[in-house]
N, C-alpha and C. Protein backbone atom coordinates (compact mmCIF):
# COMPACT_ATOMS: atom_id res chain seq x y z
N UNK A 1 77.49 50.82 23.01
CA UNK A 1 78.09 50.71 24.33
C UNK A 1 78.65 52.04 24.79
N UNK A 2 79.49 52.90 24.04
CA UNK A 2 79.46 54.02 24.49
C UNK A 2 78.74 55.22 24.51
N UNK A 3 77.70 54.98 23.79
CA UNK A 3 76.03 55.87 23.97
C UNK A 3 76.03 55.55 25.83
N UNK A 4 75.96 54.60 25.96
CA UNK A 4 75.42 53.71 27.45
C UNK A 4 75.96 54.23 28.14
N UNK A 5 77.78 54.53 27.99
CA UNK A 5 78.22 54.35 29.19
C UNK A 5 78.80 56.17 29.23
N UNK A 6 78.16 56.94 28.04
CA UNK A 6 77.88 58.43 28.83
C UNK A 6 76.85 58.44 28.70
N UNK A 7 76.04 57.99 29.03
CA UNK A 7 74.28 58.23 29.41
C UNK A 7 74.47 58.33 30.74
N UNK A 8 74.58 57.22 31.41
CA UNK A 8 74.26 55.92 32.69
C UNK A 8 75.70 56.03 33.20
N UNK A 9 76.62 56.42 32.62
CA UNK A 9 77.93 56.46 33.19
C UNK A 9 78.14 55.27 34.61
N UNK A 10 78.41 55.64 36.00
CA UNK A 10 78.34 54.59 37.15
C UNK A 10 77.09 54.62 37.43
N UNK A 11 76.55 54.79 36.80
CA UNK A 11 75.00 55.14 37.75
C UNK A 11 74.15 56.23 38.74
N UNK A 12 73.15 56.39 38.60
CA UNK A 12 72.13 57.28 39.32
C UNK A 12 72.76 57.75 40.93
N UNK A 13 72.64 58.76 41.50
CA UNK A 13 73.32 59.27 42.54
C UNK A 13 71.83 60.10 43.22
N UNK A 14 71.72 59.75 44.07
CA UNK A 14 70.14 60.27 44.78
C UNK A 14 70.45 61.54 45.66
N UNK A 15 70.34 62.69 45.74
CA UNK A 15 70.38 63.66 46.30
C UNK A 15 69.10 64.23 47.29
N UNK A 16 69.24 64.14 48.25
CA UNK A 16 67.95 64.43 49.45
C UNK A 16 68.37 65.86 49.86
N UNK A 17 67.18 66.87 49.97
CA UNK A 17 67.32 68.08 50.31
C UNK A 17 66.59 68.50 51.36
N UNK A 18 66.43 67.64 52.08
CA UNK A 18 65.82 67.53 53.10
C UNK A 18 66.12 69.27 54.19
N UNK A 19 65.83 69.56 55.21
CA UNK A 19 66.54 70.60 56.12
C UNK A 19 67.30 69.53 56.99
N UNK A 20 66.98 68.42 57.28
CA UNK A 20 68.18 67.57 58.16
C UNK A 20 69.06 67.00 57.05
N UNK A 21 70.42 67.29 57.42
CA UNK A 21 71.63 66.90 56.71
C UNK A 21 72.06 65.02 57.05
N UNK A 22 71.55 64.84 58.35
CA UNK A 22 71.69 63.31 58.44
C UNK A 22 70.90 62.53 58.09
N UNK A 23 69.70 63.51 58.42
CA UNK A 23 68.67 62.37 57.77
C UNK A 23 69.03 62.38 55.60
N UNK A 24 69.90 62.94 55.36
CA UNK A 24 69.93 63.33 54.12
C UNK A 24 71.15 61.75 53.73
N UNK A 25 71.84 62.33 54.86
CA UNK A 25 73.43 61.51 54.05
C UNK A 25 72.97 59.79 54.65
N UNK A 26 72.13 59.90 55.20
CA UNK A 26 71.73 57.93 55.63
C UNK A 26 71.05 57.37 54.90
N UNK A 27 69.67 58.61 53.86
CA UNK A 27 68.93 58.08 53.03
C UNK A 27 69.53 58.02 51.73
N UNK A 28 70.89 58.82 51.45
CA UNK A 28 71.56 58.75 49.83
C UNK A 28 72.17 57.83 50.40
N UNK A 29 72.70 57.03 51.54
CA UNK A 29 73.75 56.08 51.87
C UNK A 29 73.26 54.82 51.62
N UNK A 30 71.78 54.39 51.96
CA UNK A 30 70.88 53.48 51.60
C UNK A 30 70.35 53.12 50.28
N UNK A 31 70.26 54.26 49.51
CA UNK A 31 70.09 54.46 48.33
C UNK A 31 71.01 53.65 47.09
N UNK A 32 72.37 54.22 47.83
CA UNK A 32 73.63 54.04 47.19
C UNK A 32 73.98 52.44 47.54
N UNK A 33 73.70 51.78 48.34
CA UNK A 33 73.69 50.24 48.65
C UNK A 33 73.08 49.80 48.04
N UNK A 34 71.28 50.22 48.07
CA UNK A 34 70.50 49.30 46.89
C UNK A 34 70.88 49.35 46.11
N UNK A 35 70.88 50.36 45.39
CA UNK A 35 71.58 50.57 44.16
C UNK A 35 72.59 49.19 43.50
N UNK A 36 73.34 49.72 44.61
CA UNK A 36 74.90 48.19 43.97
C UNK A 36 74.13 46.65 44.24
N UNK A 37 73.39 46.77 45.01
CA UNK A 37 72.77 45.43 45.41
C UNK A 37 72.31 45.05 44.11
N UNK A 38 71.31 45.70 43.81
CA UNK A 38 70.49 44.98 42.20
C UNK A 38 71.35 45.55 41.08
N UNK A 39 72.54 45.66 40.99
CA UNK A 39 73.07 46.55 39.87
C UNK A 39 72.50 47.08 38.85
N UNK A 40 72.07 48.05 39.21
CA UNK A 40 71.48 49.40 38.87
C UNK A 40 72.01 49.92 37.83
N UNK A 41 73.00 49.99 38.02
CA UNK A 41 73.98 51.00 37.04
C UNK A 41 74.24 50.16 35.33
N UNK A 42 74.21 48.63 35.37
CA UNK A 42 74.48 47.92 34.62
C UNK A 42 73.30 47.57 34.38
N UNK A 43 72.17 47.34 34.56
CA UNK A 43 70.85 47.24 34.45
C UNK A 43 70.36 48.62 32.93
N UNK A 44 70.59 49.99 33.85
CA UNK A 44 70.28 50.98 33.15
C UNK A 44 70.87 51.15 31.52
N UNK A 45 72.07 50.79 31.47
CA UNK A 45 73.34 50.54 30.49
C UNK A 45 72.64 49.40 29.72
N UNK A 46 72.04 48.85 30.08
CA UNK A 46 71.53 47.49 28.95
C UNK A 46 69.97 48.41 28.62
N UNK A 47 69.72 48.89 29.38
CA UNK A 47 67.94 49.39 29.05
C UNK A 47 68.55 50.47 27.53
N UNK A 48 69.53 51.05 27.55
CA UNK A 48 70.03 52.00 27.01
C UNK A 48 70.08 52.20 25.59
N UNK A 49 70.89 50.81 25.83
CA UNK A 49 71.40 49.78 24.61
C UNK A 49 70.27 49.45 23.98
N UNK A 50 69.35 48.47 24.50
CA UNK A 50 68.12 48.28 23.83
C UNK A 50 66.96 49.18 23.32
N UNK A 51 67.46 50.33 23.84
CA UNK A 51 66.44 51.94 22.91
C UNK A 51 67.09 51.63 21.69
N UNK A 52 68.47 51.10 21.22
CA UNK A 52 69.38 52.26 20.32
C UNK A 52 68.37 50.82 19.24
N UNK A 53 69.17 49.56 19.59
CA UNK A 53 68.63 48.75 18.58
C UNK A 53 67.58 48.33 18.85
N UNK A 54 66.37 47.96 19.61
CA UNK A 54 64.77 47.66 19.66
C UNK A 54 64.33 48.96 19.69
N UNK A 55 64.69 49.80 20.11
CA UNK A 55 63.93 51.43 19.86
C UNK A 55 63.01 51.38 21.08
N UNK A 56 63.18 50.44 21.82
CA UNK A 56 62.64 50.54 23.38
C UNK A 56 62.80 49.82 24.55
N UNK A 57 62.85 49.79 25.87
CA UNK A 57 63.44 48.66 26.67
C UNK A 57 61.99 48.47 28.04
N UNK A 58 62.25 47.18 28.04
CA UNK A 58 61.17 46.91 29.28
C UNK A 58 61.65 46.29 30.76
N UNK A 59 61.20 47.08 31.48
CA UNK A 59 61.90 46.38 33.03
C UNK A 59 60.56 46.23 34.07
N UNK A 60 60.54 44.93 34.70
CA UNK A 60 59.26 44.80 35.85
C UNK A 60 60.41 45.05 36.76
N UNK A 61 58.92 45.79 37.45
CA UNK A 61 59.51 46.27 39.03
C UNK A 61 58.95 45.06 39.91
N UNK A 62 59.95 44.21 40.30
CA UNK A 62 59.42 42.45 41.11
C UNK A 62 60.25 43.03 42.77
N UNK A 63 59.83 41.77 43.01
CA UNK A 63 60.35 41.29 44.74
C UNK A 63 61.25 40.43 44.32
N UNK A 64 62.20 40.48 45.39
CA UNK A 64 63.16 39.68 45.01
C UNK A 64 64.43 39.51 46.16
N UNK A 65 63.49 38.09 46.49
CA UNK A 65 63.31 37.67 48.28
C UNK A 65 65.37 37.42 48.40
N UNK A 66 65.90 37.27 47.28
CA UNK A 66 67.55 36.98 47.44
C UNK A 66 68.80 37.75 47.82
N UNK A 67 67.72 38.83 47.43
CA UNK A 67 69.04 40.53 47.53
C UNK A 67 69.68 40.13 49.05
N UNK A 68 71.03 40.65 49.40
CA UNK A 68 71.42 41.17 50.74
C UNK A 68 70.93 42.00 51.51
N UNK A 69 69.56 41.99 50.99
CA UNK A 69 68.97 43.35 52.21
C UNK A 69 67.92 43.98 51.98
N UNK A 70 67.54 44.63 53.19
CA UNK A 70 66.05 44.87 53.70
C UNK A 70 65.46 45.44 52.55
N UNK A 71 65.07 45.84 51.69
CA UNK A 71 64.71 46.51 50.54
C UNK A 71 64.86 45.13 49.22
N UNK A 72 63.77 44.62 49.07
CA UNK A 72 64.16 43.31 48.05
C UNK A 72 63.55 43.89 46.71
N UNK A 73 62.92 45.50 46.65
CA UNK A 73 62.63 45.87 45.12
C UNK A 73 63.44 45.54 44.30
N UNK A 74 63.71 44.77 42.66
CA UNK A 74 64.57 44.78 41.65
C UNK A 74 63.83 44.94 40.53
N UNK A 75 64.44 45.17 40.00
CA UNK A 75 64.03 45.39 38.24
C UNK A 75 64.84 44.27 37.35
N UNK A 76 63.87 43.56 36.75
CA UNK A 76 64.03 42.10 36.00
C UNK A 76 63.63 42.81 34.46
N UNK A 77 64.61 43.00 33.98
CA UNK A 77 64.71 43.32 32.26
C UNK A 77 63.96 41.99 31.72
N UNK A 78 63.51 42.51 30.36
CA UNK A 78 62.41 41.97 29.58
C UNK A 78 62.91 42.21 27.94
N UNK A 79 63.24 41.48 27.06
CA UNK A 79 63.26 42.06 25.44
C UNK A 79 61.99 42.38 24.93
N UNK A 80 62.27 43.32 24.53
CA UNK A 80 61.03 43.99 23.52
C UNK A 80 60.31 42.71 22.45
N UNK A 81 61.17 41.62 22.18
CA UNK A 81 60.17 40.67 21.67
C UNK A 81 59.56 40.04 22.47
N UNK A 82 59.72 39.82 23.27
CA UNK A 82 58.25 39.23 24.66
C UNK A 82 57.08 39.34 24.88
N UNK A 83 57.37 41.06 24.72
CA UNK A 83 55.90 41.91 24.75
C UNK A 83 55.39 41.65 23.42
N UNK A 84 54.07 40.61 23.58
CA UNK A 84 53.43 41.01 22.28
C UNK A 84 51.92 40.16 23.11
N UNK A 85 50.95 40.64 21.93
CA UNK A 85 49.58 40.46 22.41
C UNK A 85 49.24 38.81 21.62
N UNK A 86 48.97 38.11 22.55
CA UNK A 86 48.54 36.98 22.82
C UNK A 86 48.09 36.18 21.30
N UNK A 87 46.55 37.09 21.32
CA UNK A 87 45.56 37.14 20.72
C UNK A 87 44.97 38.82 19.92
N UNK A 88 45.88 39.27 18.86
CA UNK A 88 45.23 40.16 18.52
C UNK A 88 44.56 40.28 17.51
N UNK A 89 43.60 41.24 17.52
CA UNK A 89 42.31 41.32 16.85
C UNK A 89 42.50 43.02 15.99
N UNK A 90 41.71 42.92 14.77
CA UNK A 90 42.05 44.36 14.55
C UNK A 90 40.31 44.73 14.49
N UNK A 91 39.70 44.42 15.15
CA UNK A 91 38.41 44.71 15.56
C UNK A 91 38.66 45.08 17.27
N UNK A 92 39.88 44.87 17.50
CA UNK A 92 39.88 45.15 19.21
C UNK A 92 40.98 46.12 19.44
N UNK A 93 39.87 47.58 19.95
CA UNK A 93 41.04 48.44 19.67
C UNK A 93 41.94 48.81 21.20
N UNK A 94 41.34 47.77 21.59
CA UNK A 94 42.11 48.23 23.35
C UNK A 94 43.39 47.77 23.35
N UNK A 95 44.04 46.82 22.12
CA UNK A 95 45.21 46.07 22.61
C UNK A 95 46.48 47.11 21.22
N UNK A 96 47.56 47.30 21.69
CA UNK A 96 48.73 47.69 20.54
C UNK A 96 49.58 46.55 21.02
N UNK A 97 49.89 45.75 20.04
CA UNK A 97 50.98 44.75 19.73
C UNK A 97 51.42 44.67 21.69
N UNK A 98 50.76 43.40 22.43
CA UNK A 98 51.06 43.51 23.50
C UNK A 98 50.89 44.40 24.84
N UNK A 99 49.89 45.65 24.37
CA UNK A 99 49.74 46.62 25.51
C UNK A 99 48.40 46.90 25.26
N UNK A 100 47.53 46.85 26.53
CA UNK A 100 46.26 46.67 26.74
C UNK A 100 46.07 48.05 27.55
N UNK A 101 44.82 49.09 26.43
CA UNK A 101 44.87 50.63 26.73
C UNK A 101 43.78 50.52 27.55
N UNK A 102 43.42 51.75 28.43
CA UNK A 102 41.95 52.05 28.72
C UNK A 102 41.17 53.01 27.57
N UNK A 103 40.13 53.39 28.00
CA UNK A 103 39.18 53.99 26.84
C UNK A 103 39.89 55.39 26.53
N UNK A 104 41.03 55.66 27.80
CA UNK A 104 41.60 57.11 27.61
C UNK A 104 42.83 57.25 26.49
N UNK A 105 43.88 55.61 26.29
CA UNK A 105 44.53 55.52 25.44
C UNK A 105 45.34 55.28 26.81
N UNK A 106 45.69 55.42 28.00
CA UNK A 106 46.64 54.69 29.23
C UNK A 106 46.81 53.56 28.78
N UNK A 107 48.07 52.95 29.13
CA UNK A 107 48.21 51.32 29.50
C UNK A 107 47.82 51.00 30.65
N UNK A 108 47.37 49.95 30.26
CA UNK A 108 46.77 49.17 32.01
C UNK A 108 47.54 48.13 32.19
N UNK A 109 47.84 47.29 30.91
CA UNK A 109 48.48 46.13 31.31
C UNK A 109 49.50 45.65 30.36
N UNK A 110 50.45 44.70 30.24
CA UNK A 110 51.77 44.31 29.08
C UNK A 110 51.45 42.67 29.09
N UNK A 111 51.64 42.34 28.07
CA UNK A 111 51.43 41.07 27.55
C UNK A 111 52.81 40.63 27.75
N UNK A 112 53.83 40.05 28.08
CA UNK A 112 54.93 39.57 28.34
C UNK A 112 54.92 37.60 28.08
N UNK A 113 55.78 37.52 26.86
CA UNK A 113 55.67 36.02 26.97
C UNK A 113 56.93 35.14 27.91
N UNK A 114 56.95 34.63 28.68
CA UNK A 114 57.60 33.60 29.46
C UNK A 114 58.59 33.61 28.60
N UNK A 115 58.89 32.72 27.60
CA UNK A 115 60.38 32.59 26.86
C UNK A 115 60.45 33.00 25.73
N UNK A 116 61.16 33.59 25.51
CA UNK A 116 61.50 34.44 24.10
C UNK A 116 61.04 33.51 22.97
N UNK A 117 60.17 34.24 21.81
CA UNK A 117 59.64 33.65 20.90
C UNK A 117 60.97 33.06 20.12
N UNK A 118 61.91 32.82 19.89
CA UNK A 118 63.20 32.27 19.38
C UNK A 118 63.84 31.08 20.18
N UNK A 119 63.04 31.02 20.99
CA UNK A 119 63.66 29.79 21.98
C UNK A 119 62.96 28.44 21.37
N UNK A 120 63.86 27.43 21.78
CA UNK A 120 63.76 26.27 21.17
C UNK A 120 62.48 25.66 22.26
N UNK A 121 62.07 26.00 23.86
CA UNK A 121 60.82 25.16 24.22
C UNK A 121 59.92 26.73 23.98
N UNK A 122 59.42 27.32 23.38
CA UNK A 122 58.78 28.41 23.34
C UNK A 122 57.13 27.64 22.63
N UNK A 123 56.24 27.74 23.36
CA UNK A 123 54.69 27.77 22.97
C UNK A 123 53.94 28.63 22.98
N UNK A 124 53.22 29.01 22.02
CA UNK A 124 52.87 30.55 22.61
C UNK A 124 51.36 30.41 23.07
N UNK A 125 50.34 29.24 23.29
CA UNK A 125 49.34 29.14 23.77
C UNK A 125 49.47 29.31 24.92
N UNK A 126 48.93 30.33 25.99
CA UNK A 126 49.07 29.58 27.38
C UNK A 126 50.24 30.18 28.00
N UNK A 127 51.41 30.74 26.92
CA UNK A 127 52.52 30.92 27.70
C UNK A 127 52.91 32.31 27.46
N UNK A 128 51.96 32.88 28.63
CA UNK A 128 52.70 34.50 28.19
C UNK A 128 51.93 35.17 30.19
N UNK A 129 52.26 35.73 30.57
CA UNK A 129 52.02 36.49 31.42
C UNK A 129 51.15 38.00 31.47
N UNK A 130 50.26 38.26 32.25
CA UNK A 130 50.10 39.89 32.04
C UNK A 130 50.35 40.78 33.64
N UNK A 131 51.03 41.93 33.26
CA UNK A 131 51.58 42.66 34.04
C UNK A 131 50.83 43.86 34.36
N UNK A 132 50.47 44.44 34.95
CA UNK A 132 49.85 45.68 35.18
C UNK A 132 50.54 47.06 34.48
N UNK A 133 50.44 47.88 34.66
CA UNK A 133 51.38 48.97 33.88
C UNK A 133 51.92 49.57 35.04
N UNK A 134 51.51 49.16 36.20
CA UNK A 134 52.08 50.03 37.92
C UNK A 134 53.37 49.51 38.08
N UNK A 135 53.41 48.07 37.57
CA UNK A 135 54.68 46.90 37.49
C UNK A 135 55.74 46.86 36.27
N UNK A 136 55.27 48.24 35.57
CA UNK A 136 55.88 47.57 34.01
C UNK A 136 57.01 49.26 34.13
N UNK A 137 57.88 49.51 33.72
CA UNK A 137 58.76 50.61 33.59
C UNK A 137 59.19 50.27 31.51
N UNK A 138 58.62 51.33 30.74
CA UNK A 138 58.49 51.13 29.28
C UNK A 138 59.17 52.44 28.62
N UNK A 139 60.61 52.13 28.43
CA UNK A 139 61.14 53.68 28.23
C UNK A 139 61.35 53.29 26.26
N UNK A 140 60.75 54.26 26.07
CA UNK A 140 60.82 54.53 24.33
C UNK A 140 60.28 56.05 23.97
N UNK A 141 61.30 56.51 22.72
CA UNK A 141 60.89 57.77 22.58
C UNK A 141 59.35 57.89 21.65
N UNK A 142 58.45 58.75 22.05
CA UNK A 142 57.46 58.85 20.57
C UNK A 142 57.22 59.76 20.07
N UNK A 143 57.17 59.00 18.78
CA UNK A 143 57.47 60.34 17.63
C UNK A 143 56.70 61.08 17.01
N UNK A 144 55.38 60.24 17.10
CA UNK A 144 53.93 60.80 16.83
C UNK A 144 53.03 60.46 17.61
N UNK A 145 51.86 61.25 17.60
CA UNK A 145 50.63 61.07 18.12
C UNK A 145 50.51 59.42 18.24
N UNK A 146 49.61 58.45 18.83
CA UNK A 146 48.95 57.07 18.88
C UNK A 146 50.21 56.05 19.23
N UNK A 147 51.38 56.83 19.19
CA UNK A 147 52.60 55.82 19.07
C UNK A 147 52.70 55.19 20.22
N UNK A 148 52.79 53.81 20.66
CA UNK A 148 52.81 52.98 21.58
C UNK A 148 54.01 52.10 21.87
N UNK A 149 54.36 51.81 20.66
CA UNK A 149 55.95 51.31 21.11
C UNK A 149 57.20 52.04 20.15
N UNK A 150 58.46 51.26 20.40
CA UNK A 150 59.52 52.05 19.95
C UNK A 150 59.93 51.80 18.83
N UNK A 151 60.58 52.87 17.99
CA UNK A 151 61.54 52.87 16.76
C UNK A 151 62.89 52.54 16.94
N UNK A 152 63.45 51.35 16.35
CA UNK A 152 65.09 51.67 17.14
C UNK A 152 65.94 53.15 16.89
N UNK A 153 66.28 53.31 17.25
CA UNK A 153 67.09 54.70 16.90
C UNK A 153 68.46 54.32 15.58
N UNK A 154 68.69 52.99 15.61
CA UNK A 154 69.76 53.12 14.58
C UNK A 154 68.96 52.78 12.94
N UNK A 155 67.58 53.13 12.93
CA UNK A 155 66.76 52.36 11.71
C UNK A 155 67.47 53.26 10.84
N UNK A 156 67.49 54.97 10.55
CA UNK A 156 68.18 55.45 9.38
C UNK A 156 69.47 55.36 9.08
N UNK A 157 70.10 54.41 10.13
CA UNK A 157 71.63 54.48 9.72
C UNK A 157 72.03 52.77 8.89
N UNK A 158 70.76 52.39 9.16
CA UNK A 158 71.55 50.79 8.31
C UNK A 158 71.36 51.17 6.96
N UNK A 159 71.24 51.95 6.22
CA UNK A 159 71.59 52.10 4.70
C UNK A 159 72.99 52.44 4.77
N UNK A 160 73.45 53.27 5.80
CA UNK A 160 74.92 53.68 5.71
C UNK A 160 75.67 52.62 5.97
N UNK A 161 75.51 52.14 7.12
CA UNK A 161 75.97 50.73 7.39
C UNK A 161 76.03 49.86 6.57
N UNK A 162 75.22 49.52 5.23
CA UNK A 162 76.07 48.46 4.56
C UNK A 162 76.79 49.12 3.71
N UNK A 163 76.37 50.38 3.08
CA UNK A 163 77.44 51.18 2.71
C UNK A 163 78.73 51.48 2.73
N UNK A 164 78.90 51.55 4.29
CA UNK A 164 80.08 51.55 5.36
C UNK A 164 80.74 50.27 5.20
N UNK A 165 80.18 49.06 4.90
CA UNK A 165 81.07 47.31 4.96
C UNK A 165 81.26 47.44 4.03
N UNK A 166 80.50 47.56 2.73
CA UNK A 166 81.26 47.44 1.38
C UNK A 166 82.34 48.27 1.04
N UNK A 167 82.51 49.56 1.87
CA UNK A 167 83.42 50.55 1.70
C UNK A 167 84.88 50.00 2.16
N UNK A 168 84.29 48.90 3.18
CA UNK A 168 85.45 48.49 4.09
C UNK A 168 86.25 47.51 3.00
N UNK A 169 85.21 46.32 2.71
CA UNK A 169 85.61 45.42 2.23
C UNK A 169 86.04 45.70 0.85
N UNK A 170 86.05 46.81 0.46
CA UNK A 170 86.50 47.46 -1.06
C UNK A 170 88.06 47.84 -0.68
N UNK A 171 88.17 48.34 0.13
CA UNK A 171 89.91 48.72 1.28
C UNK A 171 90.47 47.83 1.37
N UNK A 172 89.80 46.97 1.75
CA UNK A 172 90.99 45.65 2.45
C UNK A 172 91.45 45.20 1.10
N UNK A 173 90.24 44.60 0.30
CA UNK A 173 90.77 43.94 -0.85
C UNK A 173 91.87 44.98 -1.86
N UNK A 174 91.74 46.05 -1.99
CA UNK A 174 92.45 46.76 -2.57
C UNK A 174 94.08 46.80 -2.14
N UNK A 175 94.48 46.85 -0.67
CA UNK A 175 95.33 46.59 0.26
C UNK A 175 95.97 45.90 -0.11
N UNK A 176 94.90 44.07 -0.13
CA UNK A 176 95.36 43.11 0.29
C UNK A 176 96.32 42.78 -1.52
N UNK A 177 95.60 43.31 -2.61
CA UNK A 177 96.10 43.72 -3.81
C UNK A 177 97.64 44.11 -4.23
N UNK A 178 97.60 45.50 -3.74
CA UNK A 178 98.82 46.62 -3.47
C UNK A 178 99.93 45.57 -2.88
N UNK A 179 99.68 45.11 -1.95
CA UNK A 179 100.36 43.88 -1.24
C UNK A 179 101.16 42.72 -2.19
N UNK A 180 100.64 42.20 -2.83
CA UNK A 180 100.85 41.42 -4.02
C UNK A 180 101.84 41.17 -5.11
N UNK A 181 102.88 40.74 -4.42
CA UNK A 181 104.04 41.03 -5.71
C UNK A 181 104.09 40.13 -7.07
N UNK A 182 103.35 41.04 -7.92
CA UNK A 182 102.97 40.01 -9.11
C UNK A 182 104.04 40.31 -10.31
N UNK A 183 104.17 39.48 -11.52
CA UNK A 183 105.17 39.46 -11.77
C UNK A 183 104.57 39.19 -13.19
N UNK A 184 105.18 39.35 -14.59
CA UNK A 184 104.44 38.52 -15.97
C UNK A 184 105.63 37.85 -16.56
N UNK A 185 105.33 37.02 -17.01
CA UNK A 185 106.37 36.28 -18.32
C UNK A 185 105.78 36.28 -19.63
N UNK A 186 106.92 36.82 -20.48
CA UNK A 186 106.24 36.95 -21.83
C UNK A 186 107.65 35.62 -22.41
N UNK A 187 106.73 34.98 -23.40
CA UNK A 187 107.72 33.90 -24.61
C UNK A 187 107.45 34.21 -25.76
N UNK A 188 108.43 33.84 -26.91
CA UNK A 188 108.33 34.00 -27.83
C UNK A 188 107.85 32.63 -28.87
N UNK A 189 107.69 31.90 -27.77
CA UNK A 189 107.50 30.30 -28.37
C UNK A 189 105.53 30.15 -28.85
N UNK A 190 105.42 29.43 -29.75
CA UNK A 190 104.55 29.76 -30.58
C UNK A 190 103.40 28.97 -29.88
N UNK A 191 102.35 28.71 -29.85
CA UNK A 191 100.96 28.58 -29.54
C UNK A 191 100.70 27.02 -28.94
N UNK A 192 101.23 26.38 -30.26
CA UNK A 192 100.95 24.74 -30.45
C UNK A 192 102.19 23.81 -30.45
N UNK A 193 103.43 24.78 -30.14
CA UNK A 193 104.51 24.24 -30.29
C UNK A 193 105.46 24.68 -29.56
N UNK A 194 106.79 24.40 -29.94
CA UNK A 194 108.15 24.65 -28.49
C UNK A 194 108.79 25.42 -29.48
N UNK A 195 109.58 26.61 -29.15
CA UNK A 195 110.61 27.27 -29.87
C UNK A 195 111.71 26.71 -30.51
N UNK A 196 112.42 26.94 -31.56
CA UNK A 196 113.77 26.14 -31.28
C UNK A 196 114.77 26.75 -30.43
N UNK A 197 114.73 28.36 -29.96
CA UNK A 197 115.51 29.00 -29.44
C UNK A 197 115.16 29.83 -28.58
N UNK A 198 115.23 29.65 -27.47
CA UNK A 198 114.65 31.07 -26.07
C UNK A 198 115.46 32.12 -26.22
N UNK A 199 115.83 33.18 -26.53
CA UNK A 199 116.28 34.22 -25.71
C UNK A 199 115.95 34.52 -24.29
N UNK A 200 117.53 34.35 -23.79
CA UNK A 200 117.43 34.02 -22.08
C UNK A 200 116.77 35.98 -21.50
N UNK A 201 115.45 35.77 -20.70
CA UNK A 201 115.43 37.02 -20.21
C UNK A 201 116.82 38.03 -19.66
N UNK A 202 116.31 39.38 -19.91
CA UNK A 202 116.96 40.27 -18.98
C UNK A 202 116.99 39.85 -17.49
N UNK A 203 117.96 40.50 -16.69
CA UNK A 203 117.88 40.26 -14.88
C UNK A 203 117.08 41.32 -14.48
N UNK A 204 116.28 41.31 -13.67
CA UNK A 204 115.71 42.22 -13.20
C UNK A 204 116.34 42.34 -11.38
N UNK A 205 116.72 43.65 -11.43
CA UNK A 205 117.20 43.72 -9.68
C UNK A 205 115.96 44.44 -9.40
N UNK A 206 115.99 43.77 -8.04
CA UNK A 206 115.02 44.94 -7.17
C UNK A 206 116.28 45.37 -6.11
N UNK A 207 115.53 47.11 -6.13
CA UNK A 207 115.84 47.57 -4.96
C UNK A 207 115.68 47.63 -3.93
């Protein structure tokens, strides 16, 4: 979350350099409305998020007849488990896990399933959509040649990470230890039987 929110901070700010100064400050003024209309800024902040842990984020560019205003473009976020290919074949080299290439290695199109494969009415015959790549916005870094989808960015840190909990949970308990006002009694009375005589302990003061 705070990767996100100095990335994306309030959001994108459109600057026109137009030689007309009005025609400049009406088109960043319009800009700056859509913007808040489809929240933009909170949109971007989740795409962000989903690089760090899916290692990539997907947004369709739709219509979206509800907005307050003349401009109904929005961007409808997608989880990276959605996208996946229908029907894949490893005799069919046009498709990577959900993305359908041309002969050049371009995307043409995204396999997108309707409801998240974890959902309780989820079928996956029949129930998936395809998107063009003109419609699809697919931000992931790549790290090599052929690479098509994303790495999360936090994959080398979960060895530290459980590292990091056991470190924690080694603290607390130690703490919660230190904490502990424990105390021993020693007797002189024998194993299988009762003493005939206690010697009454010393007093112990605390300070």
């Amino acid at each position: 979350l705070t990767l996100a929110n100095d990335v994306i901070g309030t959001g994108p700010r459109l600057q026109m350099l137009t030689s007309s100064d009005k025609v400049n400050r009406a088109v960043e003024s319009q800009f700056d409305l859509w913007a808040r209309q489809i929240n933009l800024a909170e949109k971007l902040r989740t795409m962000r998020m989903a690089r760090t842990q899916d290692g990539e984020a997907f947004a369709v560019l739709v219509n979206n007849p509800v907005l307050d205003y003349q401009v109904k473009l929005d961007l409808r976020l997608i989880e990276a488990g959605q996208v996946t290919s229908p029907t894949l074949s490893m005799l069919d080299k046009t498709q990577v896990d959900g993305i359908r290439l041309d002969e050049y290695g371009n995307p043409q199109a995204y396999y997108v399933l309707r409801e998240h494969p974890g959902s309780s009415t989820w079928h996956f015959r029949d129930n998936f959509q395809t998107i063009t790549a003109s419609h699809m916005i697919h931000a992931f870094r790549c790290n090599r040649p052929g690479q098509h989808r994303g790495v999360p960015e936090i994959t080398p840190a979960l060895p530290l990470f459980a590292q990091l909990r056991r470190f924690t949970l080694a603290v607390l308990s130690a703490a919660e230890a230190a904490a502990d006002f424990a105390g021993i009694l020693y007797t002189d009375a024998p194993a299988n039987g009762e003493a005939d005589a206690v010697t009454p302990m010393d007093l112990i003061e605390l300070e």
